[in-house]
PDB file of N, CA and C in Angstrom:
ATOM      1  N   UNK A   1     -26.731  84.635   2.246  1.00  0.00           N
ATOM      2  CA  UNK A   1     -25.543  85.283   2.752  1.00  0.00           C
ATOM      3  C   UNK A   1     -25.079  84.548   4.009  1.00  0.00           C
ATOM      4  N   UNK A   2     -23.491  84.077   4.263  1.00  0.00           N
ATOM      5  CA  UNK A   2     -23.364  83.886   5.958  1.00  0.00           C
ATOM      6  C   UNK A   2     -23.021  84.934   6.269  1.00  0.00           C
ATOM      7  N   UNK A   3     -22.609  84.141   7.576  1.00  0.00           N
ATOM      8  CA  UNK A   3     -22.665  85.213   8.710  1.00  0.00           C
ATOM      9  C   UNK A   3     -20.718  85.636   8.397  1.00  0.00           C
ATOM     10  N   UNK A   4     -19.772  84.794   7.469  1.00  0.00           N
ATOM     11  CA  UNK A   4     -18.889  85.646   6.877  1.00  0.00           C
ATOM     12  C   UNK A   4     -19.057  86.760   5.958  1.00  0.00           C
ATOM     13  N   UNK A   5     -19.680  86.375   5.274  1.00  0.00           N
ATOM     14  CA  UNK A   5     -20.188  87.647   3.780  1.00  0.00           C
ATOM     15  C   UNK A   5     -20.958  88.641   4.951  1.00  0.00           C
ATOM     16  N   UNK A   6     -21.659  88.610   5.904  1.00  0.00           N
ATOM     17  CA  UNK A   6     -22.087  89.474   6.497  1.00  0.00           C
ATOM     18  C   UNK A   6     -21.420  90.202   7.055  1.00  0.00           C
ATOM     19  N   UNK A   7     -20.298  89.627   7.528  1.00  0.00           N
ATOM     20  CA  UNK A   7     -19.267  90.526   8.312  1.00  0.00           C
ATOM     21  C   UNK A   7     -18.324  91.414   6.804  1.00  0.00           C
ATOM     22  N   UNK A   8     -17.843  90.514   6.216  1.00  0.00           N
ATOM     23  CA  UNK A   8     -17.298  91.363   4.718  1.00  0.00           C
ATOM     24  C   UNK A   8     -18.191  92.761   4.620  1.00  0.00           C
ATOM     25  N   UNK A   9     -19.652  92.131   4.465  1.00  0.00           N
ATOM     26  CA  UNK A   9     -20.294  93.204   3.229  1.00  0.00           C
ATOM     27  C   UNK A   9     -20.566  94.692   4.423  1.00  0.00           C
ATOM     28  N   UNK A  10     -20.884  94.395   6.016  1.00  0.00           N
ATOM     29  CA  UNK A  10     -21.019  95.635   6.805  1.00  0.00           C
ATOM     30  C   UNK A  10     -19.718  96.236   6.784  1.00  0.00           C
ATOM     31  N   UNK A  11     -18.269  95.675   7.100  1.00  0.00           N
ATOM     32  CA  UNK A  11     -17.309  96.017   6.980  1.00  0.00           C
ATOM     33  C   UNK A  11     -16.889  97.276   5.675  1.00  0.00           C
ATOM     34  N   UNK A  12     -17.089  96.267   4.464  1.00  0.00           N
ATOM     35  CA  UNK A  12     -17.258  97.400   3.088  1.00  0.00           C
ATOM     36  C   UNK A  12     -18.110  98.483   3.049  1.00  0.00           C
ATOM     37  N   UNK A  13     -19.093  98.616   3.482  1.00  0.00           N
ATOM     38  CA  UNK A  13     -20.175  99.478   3.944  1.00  0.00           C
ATOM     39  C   UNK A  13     -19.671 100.727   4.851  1.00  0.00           C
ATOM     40  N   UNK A  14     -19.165 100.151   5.959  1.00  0.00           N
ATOM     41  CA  UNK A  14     -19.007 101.126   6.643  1.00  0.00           C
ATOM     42  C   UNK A  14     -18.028 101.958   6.468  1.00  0.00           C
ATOM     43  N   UNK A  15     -16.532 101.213   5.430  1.00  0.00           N
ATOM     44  CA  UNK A  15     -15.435 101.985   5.630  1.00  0.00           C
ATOM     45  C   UNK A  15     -15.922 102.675   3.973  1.00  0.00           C
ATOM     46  N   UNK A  16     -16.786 102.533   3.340  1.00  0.00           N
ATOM     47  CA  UNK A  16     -17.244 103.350   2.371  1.00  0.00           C
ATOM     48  C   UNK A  16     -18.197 104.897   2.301  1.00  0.00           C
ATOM     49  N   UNK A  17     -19.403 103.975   2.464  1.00  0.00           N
ATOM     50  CA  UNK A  17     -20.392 104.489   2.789  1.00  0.00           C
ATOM     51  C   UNK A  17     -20.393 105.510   4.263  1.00  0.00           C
ATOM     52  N   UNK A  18     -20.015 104.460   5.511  1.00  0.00           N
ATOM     53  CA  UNK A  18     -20.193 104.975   6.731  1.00  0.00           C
ATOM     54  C   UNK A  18     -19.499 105.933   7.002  1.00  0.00           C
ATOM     55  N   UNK A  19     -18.050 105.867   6.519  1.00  0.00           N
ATOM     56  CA  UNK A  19     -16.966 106.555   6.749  1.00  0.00           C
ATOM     57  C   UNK A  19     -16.535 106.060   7.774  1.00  0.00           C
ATOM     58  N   UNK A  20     -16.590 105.665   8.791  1.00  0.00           N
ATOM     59  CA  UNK A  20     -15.340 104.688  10.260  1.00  0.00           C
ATOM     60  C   UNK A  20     -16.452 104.306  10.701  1.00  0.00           C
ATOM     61  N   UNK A  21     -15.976 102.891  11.724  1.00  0.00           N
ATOM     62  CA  UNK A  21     -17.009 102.784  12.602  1.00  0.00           C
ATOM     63  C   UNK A  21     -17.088 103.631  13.773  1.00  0.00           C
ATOM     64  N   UNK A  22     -18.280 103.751  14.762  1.00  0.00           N
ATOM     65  CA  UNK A  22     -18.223 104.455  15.679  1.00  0.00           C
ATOM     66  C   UNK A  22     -17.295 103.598  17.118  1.00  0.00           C
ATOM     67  N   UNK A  23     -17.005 104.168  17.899  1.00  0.00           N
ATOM     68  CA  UNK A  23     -15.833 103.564  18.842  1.00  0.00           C
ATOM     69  C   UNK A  23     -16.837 102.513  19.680  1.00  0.00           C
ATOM     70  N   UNK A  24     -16.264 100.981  20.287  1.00  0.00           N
ATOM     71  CA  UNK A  24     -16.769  99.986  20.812  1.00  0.00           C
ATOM     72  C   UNK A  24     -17.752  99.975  21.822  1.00  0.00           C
ATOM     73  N   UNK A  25     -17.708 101.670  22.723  1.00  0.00           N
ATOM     74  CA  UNK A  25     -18.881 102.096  23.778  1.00  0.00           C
ATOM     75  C   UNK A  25     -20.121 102.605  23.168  1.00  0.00           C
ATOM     76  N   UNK A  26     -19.866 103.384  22.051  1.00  0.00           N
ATOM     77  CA  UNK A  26     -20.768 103.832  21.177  1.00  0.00           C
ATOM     78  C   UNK A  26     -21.698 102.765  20.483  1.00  0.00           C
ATOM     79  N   UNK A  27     -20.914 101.828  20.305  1.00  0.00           N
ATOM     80  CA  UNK A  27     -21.807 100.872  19.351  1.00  0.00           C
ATOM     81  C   UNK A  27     -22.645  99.595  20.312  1.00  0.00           C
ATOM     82  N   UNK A  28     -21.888  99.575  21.664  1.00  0.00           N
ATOM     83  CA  UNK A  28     -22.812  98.939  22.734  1.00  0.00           C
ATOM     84  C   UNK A  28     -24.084  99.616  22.699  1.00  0.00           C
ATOM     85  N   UNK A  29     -23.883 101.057  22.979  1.00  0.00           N
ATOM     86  CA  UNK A  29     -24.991 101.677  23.567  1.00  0.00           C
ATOM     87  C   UNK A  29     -26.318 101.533  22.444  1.00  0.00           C
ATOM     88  N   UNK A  30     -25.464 101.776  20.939  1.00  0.00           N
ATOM     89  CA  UNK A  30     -26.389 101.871  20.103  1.00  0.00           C
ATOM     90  C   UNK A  30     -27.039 100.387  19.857  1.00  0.00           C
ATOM     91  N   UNK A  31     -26.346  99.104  19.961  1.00  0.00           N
ATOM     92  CA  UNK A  31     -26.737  98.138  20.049  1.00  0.00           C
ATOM     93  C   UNK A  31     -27.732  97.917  21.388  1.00  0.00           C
ATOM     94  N   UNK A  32     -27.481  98.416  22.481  1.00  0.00           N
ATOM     95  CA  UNK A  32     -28.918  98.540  23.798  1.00  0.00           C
ATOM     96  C   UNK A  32     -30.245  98.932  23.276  1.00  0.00           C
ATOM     97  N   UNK A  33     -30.049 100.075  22.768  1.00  0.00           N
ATOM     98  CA  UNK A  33     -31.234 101.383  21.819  1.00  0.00           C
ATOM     99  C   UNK A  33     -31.403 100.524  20.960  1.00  0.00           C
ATOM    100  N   UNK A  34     -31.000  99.497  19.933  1.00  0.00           N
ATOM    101  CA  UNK A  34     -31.533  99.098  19.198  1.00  0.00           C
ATOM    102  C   UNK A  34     -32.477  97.637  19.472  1.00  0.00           C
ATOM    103  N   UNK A  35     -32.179  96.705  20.280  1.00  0.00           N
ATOM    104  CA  UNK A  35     -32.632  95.751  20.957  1.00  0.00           C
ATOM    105  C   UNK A  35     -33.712  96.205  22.200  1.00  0.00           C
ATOM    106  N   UNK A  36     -33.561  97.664  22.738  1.00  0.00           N
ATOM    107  CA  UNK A  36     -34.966  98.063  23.148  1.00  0.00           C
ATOM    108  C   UNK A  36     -35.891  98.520  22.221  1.00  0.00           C
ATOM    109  N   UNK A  37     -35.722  98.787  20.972  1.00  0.00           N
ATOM    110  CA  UNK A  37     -36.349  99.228  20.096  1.00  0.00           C
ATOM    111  C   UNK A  37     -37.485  98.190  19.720  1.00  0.00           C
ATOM    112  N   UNK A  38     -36.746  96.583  19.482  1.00  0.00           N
ATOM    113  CA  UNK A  38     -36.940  95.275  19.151  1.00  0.00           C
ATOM    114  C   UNK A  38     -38.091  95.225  20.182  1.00  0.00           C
ATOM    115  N   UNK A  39     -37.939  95.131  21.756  1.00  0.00           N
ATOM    116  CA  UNK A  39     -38.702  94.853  22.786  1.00  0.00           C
ATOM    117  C   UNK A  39     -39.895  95.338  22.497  1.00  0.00           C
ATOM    118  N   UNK A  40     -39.843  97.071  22.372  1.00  0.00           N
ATOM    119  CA  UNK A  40     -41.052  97.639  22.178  1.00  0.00           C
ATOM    120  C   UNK A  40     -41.699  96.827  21.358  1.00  0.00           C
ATOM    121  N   UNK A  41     -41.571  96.660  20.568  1.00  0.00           N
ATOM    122  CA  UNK A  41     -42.625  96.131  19.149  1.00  0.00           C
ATOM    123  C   UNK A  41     -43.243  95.004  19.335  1.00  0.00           C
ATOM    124  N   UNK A  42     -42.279  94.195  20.193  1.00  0.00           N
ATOM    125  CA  UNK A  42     -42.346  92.634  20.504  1.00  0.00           C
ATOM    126  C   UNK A  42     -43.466  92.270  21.872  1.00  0.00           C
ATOM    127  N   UNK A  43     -43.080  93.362  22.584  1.00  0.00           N
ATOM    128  CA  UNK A  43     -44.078  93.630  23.873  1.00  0.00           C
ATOM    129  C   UNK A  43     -45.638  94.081  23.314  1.00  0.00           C
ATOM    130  N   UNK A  44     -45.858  94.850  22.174  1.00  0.00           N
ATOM    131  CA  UNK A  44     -47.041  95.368  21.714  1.00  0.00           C
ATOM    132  C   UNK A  44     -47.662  94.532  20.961  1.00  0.00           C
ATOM    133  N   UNK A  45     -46.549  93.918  20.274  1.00  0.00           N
ATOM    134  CA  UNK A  45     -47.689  92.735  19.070  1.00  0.00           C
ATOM    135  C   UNK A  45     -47.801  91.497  19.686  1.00  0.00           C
ATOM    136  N   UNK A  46     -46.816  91.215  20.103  1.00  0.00           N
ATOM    137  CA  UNK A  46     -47.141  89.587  20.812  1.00  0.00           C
ATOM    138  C   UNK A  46     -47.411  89.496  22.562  1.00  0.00           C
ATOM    139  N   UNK A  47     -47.467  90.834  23.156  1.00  0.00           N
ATOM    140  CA  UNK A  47     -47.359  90.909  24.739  1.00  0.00           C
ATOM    141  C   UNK A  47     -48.600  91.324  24.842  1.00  0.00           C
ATOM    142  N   UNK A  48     -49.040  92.114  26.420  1.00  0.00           N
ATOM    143  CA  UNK A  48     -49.913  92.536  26.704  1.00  0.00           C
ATOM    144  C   UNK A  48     -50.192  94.277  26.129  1.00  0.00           C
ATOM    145  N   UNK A  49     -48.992  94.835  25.956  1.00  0.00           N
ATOM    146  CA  UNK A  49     -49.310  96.331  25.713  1.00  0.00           C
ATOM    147  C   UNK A  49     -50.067  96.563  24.253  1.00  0.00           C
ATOM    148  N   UNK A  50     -50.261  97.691  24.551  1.00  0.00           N
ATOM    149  CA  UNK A  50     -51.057  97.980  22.878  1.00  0.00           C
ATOM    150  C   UNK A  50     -49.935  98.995  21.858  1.00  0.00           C
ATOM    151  N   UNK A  51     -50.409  99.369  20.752  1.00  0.00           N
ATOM    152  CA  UNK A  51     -49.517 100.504  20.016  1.00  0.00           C
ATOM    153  C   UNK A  51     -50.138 101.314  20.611  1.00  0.00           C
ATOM    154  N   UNK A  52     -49.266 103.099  20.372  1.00  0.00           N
ATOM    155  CA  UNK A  52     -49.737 104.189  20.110  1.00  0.00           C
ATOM    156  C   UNK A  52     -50.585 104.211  18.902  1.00  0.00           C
ATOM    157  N   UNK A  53     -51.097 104.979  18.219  1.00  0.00           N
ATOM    158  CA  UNK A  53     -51.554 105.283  17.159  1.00  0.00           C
ATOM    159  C   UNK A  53     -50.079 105.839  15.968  1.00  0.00           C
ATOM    160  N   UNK A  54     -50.679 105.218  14.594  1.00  0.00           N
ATOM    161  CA  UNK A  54     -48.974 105.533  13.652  1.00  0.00           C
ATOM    162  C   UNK A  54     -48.072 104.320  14.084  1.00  0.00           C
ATOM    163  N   UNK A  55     -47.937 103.473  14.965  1.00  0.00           N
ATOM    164  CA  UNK A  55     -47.144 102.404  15.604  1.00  0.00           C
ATOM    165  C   UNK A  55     -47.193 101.131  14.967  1.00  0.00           C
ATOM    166  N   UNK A  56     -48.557 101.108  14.711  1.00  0.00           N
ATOM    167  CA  UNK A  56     -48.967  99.767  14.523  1.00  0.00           C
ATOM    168  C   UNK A  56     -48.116  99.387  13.292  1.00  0.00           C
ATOM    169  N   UNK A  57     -47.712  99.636  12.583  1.00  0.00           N
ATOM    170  CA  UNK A  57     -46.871  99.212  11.185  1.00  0.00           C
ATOM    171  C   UNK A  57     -45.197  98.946  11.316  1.00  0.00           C
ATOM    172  N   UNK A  58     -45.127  98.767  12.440  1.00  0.00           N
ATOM    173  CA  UNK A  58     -43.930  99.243  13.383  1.00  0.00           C
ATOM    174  C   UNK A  58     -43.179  97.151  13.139  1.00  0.00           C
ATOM    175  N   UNK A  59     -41.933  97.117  12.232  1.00  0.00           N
ATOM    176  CA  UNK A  59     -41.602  95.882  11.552  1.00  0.00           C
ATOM    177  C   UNK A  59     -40.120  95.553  12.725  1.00  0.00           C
ATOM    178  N   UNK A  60     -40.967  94.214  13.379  1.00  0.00           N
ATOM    179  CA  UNK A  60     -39.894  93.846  13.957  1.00  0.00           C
ATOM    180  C   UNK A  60     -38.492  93.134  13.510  1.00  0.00           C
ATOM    181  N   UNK A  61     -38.809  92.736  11.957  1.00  0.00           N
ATOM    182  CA  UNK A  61     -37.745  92.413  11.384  1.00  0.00           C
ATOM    183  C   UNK A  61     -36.802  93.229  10.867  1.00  0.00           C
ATOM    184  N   UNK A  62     -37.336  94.656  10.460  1.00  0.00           N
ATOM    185  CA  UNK A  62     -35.910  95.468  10.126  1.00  0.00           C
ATOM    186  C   UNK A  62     -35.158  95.838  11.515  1.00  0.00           C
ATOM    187  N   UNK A  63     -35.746  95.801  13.104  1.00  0.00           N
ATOM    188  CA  UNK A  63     -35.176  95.984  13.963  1.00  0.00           C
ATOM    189  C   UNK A  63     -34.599  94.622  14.243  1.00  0.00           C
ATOM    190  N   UNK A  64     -34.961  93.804  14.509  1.00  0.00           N
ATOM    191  CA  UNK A  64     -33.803  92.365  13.801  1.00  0.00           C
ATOM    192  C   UNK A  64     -32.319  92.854  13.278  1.00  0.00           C
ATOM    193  N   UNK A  65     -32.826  93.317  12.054  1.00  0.00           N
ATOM    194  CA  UNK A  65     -32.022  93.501  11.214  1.00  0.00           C
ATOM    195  C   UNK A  65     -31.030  94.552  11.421  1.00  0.00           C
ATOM    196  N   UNK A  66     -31.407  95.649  12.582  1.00  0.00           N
ATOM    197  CA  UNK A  66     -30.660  96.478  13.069  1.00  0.00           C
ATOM    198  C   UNK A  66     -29.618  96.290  14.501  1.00  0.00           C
ATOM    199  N   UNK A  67     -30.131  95.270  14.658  1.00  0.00           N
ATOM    200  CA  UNK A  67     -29.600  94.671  16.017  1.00  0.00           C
ATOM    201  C   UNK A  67     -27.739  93.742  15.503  1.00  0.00           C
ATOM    202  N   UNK A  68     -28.458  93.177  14.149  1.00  0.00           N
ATOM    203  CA  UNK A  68     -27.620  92.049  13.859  1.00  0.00           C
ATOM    204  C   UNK A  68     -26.667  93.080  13.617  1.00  0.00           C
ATOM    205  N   UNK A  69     -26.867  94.235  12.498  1.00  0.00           N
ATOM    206  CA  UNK A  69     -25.929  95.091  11.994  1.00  0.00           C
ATOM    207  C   UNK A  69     -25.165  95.669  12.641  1.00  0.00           C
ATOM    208  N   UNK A  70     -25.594  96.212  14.023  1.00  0.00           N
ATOM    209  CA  UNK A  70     -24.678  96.337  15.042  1.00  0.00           C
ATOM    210  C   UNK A  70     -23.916  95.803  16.117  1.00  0.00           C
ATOM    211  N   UNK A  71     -24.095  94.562  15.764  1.00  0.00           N
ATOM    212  CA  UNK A  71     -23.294  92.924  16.792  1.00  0.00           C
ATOM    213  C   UNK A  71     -22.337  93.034  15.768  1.00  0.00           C
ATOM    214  N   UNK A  72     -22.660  92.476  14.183  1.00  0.00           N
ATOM    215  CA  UNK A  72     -21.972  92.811  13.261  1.00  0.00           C
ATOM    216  C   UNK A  72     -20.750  94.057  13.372  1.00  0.00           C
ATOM    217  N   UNK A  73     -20.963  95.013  13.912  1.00  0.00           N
ATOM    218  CA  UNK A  73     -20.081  96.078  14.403  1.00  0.00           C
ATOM    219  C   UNK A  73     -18.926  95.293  14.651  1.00  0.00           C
ATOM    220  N   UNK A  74     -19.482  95.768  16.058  1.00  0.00           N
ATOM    221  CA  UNK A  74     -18.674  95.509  17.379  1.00  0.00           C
ATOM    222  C   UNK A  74     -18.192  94.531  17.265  1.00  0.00           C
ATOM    223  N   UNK A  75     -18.589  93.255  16.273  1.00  0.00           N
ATOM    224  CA  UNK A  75     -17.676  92.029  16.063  1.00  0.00           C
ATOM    225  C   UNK A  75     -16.459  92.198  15.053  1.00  0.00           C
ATOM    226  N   UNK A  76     -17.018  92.987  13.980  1.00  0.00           N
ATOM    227  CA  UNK A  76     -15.596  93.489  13.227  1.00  0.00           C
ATOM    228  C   UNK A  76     -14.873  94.474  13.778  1.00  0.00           C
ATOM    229  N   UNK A  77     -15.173  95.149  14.862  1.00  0.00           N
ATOM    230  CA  UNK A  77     -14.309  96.415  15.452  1.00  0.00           C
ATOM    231  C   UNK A  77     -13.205  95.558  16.765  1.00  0.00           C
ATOM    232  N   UNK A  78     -13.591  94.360  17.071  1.00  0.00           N
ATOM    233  CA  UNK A  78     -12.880  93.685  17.954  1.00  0.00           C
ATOM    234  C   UNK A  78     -12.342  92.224  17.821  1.00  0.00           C
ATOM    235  N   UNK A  79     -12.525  92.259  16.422  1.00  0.00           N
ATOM    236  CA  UNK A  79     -11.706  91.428  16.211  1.00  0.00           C
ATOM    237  C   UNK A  79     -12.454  89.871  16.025  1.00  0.00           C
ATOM    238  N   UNK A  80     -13.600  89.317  16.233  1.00  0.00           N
ATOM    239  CA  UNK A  80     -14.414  88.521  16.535  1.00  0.00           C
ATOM    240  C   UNK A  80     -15.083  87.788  14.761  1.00  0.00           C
ATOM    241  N   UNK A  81     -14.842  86.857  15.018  1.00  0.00           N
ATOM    242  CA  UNK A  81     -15.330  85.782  14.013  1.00  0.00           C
ATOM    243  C   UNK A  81     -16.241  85.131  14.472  1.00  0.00           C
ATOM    244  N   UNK A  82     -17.416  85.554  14.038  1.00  0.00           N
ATOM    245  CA  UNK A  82     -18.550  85.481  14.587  1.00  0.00           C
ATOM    246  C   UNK A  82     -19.336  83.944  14.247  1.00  0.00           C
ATOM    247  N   UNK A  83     -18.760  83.641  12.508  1.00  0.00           N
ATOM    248  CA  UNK A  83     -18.900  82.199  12.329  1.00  0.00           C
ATOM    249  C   UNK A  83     -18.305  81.326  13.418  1.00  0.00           C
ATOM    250  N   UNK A  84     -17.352  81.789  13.852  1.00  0.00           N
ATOM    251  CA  UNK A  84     -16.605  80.099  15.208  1.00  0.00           C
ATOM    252  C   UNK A  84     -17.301  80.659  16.223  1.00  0.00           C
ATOM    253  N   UNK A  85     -17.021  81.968  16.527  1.00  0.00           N
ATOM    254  CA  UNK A  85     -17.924  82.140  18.147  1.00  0.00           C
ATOM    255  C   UNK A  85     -19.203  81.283  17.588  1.00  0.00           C
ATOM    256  N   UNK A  86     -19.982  81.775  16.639  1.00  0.00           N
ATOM    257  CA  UNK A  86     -21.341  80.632  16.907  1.00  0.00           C
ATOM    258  C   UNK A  86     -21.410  79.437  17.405  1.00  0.00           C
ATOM    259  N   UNK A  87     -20.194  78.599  16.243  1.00  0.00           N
ATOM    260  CA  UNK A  87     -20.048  77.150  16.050  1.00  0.00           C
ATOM    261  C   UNK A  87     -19.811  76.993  17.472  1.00  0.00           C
ATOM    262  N   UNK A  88     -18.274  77.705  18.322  1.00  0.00           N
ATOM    263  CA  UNK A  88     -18.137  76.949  19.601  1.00  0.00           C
ATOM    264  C   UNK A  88     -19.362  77.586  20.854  1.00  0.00           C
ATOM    265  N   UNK A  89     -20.493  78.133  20.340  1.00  0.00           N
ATOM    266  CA  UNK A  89     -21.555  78.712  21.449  1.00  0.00           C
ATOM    267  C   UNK A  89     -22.589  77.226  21.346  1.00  0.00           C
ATOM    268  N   UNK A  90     -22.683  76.585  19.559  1.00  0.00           N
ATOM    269  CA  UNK A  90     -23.534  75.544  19.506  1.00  0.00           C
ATOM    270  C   UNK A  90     -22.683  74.121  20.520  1.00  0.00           C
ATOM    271  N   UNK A  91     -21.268  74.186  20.739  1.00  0.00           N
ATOM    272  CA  UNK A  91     -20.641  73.153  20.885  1.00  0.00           C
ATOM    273  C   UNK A  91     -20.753  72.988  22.648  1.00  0.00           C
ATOM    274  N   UNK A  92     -20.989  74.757  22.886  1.00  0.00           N
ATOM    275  CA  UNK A  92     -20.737  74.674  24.444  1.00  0.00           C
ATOM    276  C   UNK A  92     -22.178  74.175  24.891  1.00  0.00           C
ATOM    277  N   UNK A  93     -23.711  74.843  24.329  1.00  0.00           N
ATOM    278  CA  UNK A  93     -24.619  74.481  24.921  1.00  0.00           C
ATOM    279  C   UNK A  93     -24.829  72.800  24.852  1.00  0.00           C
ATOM    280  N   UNK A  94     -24.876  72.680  23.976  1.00  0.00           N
ATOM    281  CA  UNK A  94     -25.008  71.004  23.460  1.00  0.00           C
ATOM    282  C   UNK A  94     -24.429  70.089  24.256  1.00  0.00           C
ATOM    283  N   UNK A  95     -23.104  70.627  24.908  1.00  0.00           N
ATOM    284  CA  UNK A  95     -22.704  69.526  26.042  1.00  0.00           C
ATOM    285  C   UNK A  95     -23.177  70.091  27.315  1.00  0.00           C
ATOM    286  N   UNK A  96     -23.636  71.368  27.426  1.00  0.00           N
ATOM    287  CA  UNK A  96     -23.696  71.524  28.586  1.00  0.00           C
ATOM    288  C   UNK A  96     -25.356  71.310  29.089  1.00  0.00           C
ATOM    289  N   UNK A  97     -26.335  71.401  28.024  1.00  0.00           N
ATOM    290  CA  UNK A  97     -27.776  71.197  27.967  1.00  0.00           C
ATOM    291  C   UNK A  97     -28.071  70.007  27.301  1.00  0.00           C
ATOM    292  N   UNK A  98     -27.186  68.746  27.036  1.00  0.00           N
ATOM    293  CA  UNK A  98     -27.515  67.491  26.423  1.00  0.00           C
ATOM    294  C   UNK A  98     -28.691  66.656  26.807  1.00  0.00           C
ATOM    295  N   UNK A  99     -28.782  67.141  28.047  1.00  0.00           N
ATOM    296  CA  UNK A  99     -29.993  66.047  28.955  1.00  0.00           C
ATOM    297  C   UNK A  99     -30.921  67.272  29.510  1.00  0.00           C
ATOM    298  N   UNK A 100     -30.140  68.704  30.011  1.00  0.00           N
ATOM    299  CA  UNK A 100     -31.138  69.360  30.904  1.00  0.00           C
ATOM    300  C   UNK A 100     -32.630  69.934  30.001  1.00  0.00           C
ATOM    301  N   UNK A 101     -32.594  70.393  29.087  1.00  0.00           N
ATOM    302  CA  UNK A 101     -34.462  70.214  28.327  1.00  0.00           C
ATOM    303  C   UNK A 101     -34.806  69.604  28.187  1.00  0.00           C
ATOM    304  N   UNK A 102     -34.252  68.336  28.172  1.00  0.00           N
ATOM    305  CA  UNK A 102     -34.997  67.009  27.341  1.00  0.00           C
ATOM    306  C   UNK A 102     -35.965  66.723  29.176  1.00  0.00           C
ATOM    307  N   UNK A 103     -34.870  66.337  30.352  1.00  0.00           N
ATOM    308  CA  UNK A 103     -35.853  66.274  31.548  1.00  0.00           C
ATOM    309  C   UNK A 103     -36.371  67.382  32.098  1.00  0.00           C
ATOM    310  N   UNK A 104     -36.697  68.324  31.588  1.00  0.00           N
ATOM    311  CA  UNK A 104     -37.022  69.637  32.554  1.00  0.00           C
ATOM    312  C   UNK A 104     -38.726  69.453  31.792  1.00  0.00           C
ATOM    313  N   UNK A 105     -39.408  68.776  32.913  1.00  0.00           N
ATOM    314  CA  UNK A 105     -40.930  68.792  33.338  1.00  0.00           C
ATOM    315  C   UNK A 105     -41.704  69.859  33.002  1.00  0.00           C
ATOM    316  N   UNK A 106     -41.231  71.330  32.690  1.00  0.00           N
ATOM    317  CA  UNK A 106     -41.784  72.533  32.404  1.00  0.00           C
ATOM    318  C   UNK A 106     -41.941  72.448  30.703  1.00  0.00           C
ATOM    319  N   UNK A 107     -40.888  71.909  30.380  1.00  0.00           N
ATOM    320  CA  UNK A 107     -41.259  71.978  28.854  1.00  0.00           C
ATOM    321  C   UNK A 107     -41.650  70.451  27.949  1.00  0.00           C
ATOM    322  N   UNK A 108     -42.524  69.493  28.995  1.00  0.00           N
ATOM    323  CA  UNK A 108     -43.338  68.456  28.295  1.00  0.00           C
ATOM    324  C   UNK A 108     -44.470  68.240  28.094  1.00  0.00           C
TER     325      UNK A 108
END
């Protein structure tokens, strides 16, 4: 799937299934809640914290997957083509980080 068919297929989804999207503050917030959701899991399996008990089965990829769905939102609720924003996000770092990782001493 790209990241066009992705925007299509949540779009069809929501004005079906969802019934509207929720308004652009709503879907920040729920996009925050969902990317702390991500942290938790990420802090417990690969960090220092531990699970609760019942936790441990706790899949950081469907919260991935919940994060994207709601960028996905807020990108079809405002208008955002998320294929070029990428392309010109790869175009901006690339000139602007062309040399700075390659000499940065921390990562050789």
């Amino acid at each position: 799937m790209t990241i066009s068919e992705a925007q299509q297929q949540v779009d069809a989804w929501i004005k079906t299934i969802g019934v509207r999207y929720f308004n652009e503050l709503t879907n920040m917030a729920i996009l925050t809640e969902e990317v702390g959701e991500l942290a938790r899991i990420m802090s417990r399996k690969y960090g220092e914290q531990s699970f609760k008990a019942g936790e441990e089965k706790a899949d950081p990829a469907d919260e991935m997957a919940d994060v994207l769905w709601v960028l996905i939102c807020i990108a079809n609720q405002t208008g955002v083509n998320l294929t070029e924003a990428l392309e010109k996000n790869f175009e901006k770092k690339t000139k602007r980080d062309k040399d700075r990782h390659q000499n940065n001493e921390k990562l050789q």
